[in-house]
Protein backbone atom coordinates (compact mmCIF):
# COMPACT_ATOMS: atom_id res chain seq x y z
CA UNK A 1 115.32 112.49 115.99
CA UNK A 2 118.41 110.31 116.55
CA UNK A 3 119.63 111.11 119.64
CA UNK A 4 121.43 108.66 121.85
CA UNK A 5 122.30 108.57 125.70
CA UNK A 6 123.96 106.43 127.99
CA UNK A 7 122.57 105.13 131.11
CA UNK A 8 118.84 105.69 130.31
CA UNK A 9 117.71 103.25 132.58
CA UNK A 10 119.23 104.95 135.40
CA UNK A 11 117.32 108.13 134.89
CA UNK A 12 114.22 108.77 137.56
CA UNK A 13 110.94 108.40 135.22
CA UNK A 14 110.25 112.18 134.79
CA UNK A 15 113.96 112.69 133.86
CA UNK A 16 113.31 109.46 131.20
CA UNK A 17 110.16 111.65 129.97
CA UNK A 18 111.64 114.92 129.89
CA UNK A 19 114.90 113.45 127.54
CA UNK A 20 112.10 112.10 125.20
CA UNK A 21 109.84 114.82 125.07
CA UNK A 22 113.23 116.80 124.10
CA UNK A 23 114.51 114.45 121.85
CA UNK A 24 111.99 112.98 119.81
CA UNK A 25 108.57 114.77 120.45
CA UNK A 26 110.08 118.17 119.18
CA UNK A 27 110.20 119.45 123.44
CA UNK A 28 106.08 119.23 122.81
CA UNK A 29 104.17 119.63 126.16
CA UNK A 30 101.17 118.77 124.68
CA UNK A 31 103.34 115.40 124.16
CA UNK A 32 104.11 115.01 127.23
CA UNK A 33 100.75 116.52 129.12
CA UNK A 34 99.36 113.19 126.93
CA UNK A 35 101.98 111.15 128.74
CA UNK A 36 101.64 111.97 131.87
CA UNK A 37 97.89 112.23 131.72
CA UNK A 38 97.50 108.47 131.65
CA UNK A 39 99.37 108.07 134.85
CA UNK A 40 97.58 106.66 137.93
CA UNK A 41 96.18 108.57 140.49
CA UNK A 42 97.08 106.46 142.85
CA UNK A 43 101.19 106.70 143.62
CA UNK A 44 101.48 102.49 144.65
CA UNK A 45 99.46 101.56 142.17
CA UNK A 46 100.99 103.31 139.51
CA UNK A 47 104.59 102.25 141.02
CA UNK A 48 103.35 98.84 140.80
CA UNK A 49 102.34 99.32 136.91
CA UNK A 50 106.07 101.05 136.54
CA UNK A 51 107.83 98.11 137.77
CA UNK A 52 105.99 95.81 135.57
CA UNK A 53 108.89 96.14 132.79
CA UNK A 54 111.85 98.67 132.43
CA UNK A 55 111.89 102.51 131.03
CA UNK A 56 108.48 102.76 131.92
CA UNK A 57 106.95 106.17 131.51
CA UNK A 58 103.59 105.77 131.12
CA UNK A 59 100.58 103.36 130.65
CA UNK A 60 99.05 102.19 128.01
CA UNK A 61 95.51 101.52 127.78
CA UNK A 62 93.39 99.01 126.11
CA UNK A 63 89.75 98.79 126.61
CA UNK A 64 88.35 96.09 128.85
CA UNK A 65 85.23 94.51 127.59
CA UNK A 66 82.88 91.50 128.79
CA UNK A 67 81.46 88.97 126.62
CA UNK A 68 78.11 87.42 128.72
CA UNK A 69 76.50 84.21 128.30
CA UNK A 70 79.04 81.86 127.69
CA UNK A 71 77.18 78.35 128.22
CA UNK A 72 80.81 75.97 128.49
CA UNK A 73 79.85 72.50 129.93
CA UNK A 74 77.17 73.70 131.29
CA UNK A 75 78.65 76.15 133.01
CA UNK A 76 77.76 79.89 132.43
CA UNK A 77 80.61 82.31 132.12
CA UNK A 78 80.97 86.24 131.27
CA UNK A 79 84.32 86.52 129.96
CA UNK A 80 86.44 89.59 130.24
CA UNK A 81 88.31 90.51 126.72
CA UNK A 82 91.20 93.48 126.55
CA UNK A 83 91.49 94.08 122.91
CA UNK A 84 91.15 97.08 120.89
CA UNK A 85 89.76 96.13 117.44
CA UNK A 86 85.95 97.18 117.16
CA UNK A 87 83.51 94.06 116.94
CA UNK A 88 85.33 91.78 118.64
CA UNK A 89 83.54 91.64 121.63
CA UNK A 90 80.36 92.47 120.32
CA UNK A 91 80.89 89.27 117.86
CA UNK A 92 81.86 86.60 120.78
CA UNK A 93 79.01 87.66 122.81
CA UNK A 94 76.52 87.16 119.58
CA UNK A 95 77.88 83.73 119.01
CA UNK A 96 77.42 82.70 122.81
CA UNK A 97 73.95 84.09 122.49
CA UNK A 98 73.20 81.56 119.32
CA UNK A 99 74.95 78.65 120.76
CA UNK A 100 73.63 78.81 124.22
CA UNK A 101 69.98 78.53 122.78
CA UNK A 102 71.72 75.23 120.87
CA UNK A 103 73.38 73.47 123.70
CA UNK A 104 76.48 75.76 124.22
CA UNK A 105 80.04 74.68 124.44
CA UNK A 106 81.50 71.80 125.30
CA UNK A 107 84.94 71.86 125.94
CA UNK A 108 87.99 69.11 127.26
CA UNK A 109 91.12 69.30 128.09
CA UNK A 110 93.51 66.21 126.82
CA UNK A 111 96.91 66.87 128.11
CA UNK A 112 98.86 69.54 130.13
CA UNK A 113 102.39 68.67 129.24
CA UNK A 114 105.42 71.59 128.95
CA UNK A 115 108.35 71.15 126.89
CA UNK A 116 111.90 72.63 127.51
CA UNK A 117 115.17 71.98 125.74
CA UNK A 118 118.58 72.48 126.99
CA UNK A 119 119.89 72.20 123.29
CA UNK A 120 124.29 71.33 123.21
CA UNK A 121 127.47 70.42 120.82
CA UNK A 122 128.89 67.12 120.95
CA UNK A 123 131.23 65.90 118.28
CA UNK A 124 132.06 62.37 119.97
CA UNK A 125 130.51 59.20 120.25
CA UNK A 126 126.62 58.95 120.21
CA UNK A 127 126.98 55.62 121.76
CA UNK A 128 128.94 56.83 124.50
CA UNK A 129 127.08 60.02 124.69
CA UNK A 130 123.75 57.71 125.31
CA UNK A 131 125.66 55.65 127.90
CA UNK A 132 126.56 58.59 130.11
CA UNK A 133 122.67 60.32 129.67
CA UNK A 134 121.35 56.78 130.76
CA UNK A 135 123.59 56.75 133.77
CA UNK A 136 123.28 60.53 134.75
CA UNK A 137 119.27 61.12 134.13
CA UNK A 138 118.63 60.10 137.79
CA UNK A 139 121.17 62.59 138.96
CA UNK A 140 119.89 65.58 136.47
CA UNK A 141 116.49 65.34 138.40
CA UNK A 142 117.73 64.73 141.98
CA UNK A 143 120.35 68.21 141.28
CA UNK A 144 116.73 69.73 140.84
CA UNK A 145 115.03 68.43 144.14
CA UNK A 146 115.45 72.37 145.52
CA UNK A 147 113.83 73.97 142.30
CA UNK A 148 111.10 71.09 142.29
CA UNK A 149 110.12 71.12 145.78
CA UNK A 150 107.05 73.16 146.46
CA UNK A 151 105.47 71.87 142.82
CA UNK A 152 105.67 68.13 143.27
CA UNK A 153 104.07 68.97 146.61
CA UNK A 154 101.21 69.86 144.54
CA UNK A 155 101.37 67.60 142.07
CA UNK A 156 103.27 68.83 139.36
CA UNK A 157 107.12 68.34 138.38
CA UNK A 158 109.27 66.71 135.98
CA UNK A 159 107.78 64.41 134.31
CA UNK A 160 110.72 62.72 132.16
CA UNK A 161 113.63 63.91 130.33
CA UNK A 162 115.18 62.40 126.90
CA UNK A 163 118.12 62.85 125.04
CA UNK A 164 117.24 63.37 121.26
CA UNK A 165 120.09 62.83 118.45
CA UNK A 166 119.27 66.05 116.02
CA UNK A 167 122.61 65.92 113.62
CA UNK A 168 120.77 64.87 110.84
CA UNK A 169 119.38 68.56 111.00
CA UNK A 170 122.54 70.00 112.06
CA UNK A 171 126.11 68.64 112.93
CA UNK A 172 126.67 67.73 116.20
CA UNK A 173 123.64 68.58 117.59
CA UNK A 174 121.75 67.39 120.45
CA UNK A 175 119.20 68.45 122.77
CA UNK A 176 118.23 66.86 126.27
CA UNK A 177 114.30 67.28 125.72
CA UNK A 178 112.18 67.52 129.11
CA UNK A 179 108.77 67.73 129.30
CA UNK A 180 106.54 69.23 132.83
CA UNK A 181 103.99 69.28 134.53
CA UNK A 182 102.81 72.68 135.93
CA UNK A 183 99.42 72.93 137.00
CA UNK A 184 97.98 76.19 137.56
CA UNK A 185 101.20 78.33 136.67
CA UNK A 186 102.33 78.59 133.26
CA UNK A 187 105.47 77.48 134.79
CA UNK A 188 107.86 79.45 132.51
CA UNK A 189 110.31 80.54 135.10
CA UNK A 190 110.21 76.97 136.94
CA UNK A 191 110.70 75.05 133.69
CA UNK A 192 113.74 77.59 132.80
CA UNK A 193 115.22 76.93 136.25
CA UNK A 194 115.03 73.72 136.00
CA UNK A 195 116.69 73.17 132.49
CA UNK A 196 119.49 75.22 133.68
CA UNK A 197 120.45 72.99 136.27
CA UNK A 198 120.32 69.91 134.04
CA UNK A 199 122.59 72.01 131.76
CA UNK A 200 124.86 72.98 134.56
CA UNK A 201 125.12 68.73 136.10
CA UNK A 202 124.94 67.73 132.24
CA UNK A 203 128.05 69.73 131.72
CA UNK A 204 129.86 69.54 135.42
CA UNK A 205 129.77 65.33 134.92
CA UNK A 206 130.14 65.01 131.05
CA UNK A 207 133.59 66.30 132.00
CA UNK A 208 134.82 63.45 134.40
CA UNK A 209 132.98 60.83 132.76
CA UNK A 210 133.17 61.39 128.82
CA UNK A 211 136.53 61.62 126.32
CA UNK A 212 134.76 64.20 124.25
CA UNK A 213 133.96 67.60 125.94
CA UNK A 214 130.03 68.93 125.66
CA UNK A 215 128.98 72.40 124.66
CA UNK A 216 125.73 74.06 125.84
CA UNK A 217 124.19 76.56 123.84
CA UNK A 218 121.55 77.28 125.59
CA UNK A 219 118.35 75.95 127.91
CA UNK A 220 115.33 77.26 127.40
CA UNK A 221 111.14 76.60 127.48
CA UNK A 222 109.71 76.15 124.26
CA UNK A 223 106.50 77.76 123.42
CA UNK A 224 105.14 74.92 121.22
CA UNK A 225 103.17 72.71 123.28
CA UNK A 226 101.36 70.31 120.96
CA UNK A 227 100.55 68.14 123.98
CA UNK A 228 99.25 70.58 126.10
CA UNK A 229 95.82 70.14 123.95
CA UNK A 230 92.66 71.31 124.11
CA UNK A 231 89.42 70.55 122.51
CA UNK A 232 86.26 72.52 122.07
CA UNK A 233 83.52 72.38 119.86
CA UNK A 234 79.46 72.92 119.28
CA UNK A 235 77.09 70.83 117.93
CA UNK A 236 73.44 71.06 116.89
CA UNK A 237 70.89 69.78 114.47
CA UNK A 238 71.11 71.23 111.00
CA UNK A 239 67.63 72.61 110.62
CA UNK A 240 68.25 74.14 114.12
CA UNK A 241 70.79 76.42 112.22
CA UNK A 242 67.75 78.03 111.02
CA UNK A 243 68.43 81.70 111.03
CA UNK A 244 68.22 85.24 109.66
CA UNK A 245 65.91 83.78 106.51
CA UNK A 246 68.12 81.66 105.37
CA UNK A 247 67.19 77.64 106.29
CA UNK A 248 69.76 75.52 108.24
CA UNK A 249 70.89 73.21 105.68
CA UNK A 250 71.96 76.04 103.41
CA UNK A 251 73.19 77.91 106.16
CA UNK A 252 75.54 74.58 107.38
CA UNK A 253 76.55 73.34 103.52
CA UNK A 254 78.04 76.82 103.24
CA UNK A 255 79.55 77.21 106.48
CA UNK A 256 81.12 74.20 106.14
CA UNK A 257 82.58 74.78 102.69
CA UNK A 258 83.95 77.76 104.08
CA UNK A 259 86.03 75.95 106.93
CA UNK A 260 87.05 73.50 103.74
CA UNK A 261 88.59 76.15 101.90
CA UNK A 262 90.69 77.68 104.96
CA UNK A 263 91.98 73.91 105.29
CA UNK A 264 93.49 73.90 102.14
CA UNK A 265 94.01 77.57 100.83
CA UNK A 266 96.66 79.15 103.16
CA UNK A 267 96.25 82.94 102.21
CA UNK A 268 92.62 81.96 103.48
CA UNK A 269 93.88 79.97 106.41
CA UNK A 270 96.40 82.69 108.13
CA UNK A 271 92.85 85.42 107.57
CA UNK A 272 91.10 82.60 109.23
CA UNK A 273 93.09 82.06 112.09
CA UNK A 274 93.98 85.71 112.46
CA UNK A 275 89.78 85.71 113.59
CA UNK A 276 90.66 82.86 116.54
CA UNK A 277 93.29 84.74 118.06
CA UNK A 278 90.87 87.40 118.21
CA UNK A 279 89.54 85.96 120.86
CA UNK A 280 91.66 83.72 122.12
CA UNK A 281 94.49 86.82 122.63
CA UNK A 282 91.41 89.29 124.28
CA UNK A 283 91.27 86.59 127.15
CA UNK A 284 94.37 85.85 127.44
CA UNK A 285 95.93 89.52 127.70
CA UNK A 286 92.97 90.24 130.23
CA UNK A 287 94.05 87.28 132.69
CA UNK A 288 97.73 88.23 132.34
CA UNK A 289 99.01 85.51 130.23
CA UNK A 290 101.55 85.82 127.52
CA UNK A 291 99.99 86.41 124.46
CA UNK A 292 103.14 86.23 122.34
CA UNK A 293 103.90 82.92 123.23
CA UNK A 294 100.16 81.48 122.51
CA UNK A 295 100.38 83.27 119.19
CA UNK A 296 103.58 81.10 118.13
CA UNK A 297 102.43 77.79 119.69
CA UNK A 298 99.01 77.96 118.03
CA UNK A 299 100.70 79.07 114.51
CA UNK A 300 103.36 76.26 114.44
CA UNK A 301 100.72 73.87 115.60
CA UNK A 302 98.88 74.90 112.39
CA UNK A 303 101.66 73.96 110.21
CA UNK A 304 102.48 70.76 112.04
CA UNK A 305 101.82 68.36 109.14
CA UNK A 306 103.90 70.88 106.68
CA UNK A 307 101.39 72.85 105.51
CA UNK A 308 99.58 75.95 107.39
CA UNK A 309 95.67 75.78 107.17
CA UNK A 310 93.25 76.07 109.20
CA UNK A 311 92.79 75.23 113.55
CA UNK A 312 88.71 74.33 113.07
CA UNK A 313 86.71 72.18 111.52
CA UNK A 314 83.54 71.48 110.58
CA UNK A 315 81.39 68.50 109.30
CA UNK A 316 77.78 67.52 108.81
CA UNK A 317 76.75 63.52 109.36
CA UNK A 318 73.37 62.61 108.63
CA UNK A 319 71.52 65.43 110.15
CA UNK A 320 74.13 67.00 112.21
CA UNK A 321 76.25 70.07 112.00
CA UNK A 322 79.55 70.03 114.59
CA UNK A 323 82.34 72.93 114.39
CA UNK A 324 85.01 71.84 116.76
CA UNK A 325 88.68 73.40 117.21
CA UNK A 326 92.18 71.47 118.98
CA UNK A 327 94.76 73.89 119.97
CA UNK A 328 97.89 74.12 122.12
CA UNK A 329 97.67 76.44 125.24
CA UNK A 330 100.45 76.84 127.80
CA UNK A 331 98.23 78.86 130.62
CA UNK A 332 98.20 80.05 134.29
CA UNK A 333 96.41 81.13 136.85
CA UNK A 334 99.01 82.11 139.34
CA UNK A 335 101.85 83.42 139.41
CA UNK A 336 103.39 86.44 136.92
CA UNK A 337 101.15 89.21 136.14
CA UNK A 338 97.78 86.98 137.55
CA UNK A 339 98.62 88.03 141.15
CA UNK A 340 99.61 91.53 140.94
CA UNK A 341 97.87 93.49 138.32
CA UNK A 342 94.53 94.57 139.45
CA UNK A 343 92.43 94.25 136.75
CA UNK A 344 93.92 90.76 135.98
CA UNK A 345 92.73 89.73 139.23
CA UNK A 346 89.43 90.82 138.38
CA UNK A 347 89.28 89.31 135.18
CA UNK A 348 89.83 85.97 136.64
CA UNK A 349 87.30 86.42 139.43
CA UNK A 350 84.71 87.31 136.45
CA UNK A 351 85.74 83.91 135.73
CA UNK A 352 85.16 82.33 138.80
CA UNK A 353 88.87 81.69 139.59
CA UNK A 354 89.28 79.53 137.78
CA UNK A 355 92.62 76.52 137.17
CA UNK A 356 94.50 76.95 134.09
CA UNK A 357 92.72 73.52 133.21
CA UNK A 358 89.19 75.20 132.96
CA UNK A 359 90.98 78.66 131.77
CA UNK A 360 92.33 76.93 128.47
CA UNK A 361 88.55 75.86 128.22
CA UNK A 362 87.57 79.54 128.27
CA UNK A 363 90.11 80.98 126.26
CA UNK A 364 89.89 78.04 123.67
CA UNK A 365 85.83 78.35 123.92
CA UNK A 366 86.57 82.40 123.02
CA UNK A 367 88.20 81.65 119.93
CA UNK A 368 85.96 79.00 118.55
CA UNK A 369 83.21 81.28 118.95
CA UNK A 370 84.96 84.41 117.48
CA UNK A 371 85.46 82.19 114.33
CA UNK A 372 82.17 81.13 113.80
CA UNK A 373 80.97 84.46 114.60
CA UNK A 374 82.86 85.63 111.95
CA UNK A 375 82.27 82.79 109.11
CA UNK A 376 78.70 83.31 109.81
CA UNK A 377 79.19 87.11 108.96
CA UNK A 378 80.77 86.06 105.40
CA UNK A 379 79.07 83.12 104.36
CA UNK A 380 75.59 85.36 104.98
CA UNK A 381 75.67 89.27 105.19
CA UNK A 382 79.37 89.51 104.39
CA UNK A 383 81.56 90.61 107.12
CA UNK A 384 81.86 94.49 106.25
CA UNK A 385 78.15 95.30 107.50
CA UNK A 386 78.48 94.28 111.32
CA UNK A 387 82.30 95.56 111.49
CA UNK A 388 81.83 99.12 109.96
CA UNK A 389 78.99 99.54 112.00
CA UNK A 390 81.39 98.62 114.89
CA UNK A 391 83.91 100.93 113.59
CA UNK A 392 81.17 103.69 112.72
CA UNK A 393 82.60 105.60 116.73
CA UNK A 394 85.96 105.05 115.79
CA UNK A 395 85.74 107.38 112.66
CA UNK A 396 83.09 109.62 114.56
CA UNK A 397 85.63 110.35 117.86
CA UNK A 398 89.03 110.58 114.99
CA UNK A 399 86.48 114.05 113.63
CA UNK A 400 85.99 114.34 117.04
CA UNK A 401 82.12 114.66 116.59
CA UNK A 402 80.09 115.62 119.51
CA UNK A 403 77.49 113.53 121.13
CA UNK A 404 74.36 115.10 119.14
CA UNK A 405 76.56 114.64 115.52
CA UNK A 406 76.79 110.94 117.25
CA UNK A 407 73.62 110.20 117.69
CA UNK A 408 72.14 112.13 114.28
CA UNK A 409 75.61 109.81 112.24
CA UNK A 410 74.46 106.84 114.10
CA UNK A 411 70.82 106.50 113.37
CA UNK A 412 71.92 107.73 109.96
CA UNK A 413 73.44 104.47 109.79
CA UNK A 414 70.73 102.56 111.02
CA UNK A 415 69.64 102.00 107.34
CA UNK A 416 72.45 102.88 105.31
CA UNK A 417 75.87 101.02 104.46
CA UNK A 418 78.42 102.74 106.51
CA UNK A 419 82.29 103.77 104.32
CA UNK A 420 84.43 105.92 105.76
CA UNK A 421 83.42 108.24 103.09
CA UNK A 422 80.09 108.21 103.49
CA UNK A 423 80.79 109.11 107.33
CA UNK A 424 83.15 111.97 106.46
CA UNK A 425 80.17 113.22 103.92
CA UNK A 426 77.48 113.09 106.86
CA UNK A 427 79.66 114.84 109.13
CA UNK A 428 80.29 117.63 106.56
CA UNK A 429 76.85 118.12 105.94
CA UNK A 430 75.64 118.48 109.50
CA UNK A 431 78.92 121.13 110.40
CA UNK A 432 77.44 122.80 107.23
């Protein structure tokens, strides 16, 4: 189990397989039979899906789900979800049922701007440094005219470029701090090209026209975006909240109170927010965005006034109830993964095709509703009866119970509290 080789990636896939079926699945075939089992069927596809990333030797599947009756603006959307935790889906598409019959979603987007930071050394003059950014900034941008081309045609581009004094935070630091435009794409390769090339004429010119010499670390996006913002929220009378027995002001002082404490508790807040990105990561994985990267800008943006707590809100004036959420989202809808996986493509056509403007509605709209799904679970019925229920199959297919045990377990369940123990017990009793 600690074997080694050298030039891996050179190895033809079934070689690849074959050295880790040998090496570190004990030279199982029913190892690699599950491997190879998930391949396509179809040779280009499953070439495309191989070239995605390196050392590929299989796929890995998560299940695709739809959430329907999504009222946003108006507007009504299904929206496709890849996730694989049970009750996710099932728990956006019961909080676009309640809020559609209460005025759905209403959602805005209040700035687009990307950030990237080519981030250097300079243990000189800050006056002089500042002297020779003034007079080079208009020759930065122009070095980028090739890069730049095609997206100011469209309306995108740089849109300015400063140059921030940071050695009170470390010595002789700086950063040249740019900020984009991108429109549909999420513009991570363009902004990276870009920043390169101010690095590169930063440097080249530095040298003939300052006494101290410039070092650059590095250039590089950054994944917090706290100006490319947007905001969702619903909004209904309280007694309209009326539901499941319980009467709407109850039903909105404890809601709210709820949202309070993830504001200022942050063992509670992470939990909290943990439930957003629930749904917020199921849309974006199915339209082929980069999950990883929302994840961090939404998490810093949390702790942006030094303490982490919670992304929504919630308030009742007079006789009003209104849960609302601002977030960061850096999002396209072309380019990457959006025009070559297949089932990204068809996740966005579910959608309508929609710009990255109206997709950070969607995806912003999904997590909203995936936390008031949720807080609605634990400020009423507690959040254990809907998710075991949800997770009831899961235990069922790990026994591997057949579709009659299924259906006997299930309606079993129908009136009793489902534990994993109780499960096991039921399933004992009918193999009996």
């Amino acid at each position: 189990m600690s074997a080694t080789i050298s030039g891996f990636s050179k190895l033809s896939k079934s070689e690849k397989i074959d050295w880790i079926v040998t090496n570190y699945l004990s030279n199982s075939e029913a190892a690699k039979q599950t491997i190879t089992q998930y391949f396509n069927a179809d040779n280009k596809l499953q070439q495309l899906h191989d070239e995605f990333i390196e050392n590929t030797i299989s796929n890995y599947y998560l299940p695709l789900g739809v959430a329907p009756n999504f009222d946003i603006n108006g507007k009504t959307y299904a929206i496709p979800m890849a996730i694989e935790e049970s009750s996710v889906v099932a728990a956006a598409s019961n909080a676009a049922k309640f809020w559609m019959k209460r005025g759905g979603f209403k959602a805005e987007v209040l700035s687009t701007t990307k950030i990237g930071q080519v981030h250097f050394m300079f243990d000189g003059d800050f006056e002089e440094l500042k002297l020779y950014f003034n007079s080079i900034k208009p020759k930065l941008i122009a070095d980028t005219k090739a890069i730049t081309a095609n997206m100011e045609k469209r309306g995108g581009g740089i849109l300015d470029i400063e140059l921030r004094n940071k050695t009170e935070d470390l010595d002789n630091y700086y950063q040249l701090h740019a900020t984009f435009e991108t429109l549909d794409a999420m513009g991570a390769n363009f902004i990276n090209s870009c920043l390169e090339q101010f690095a590169k004429t930063f440097k080249a010119e530095a040298e003939k026209h300052l006494n101290t010499p410039i070092e650059i670390v590095m250039s590089i996006l950054s994944n917090y975006v706290p100006d490319c913002l947007v905001r969702v929220e619903v909004s209904c009378n309280v007694e309209d909240l009326k539901d499941k027995g319980i009467s709407g002001k109850a039903f909105a002082e404890k809601f709210v109170r709820a949202v309070n404490i993830a504001e200022v508790e942050p063992h509670r807040a992470v939990t909290h927010n943990k439930g957003i990105m629930n749904g917020i990561d199921a849309v974006v994985l199915a339209t082929g965005n980069d999950f990883r990267a929302v994840e961090a800008g939404v998490h810093a943006f949390a702790v942006k006034n030094g303490k982490y707590t919670s992304l929504t809100h919630a308030k009742i004036e007079g006789d009003v109830f209104t849960f609302w959420m601002e977030i960061p989202l850096a999002l396209g809808t072309v380019g990457g993964l959006t025009g070559l996986h297949p089932l990204v493509k068809i996740a966005l056509q579910i959608l309508g095709q929609p710009s990255a403007k109206e997709l950070m509605q969607i995806v912003a709209v999904a997590g909203l509703a995936q936390n008031f799904a949720a807080l609605r679970s634990l400020t009423t019925t507690g959040i254990q009866e809907g998710h075991m229920k949800m997770h009831l199959m899961n235990i069922l297919n790990q026994f591997e119970a057949t579709n009659t045990e299924k259906d006997s377990i299930v309606n079993h369940f129908k009136t009793n509290t489902v534990t994993h123990s109780a499960v096991v017990t039921e399933i004992e009793k009918l193999r009996q």
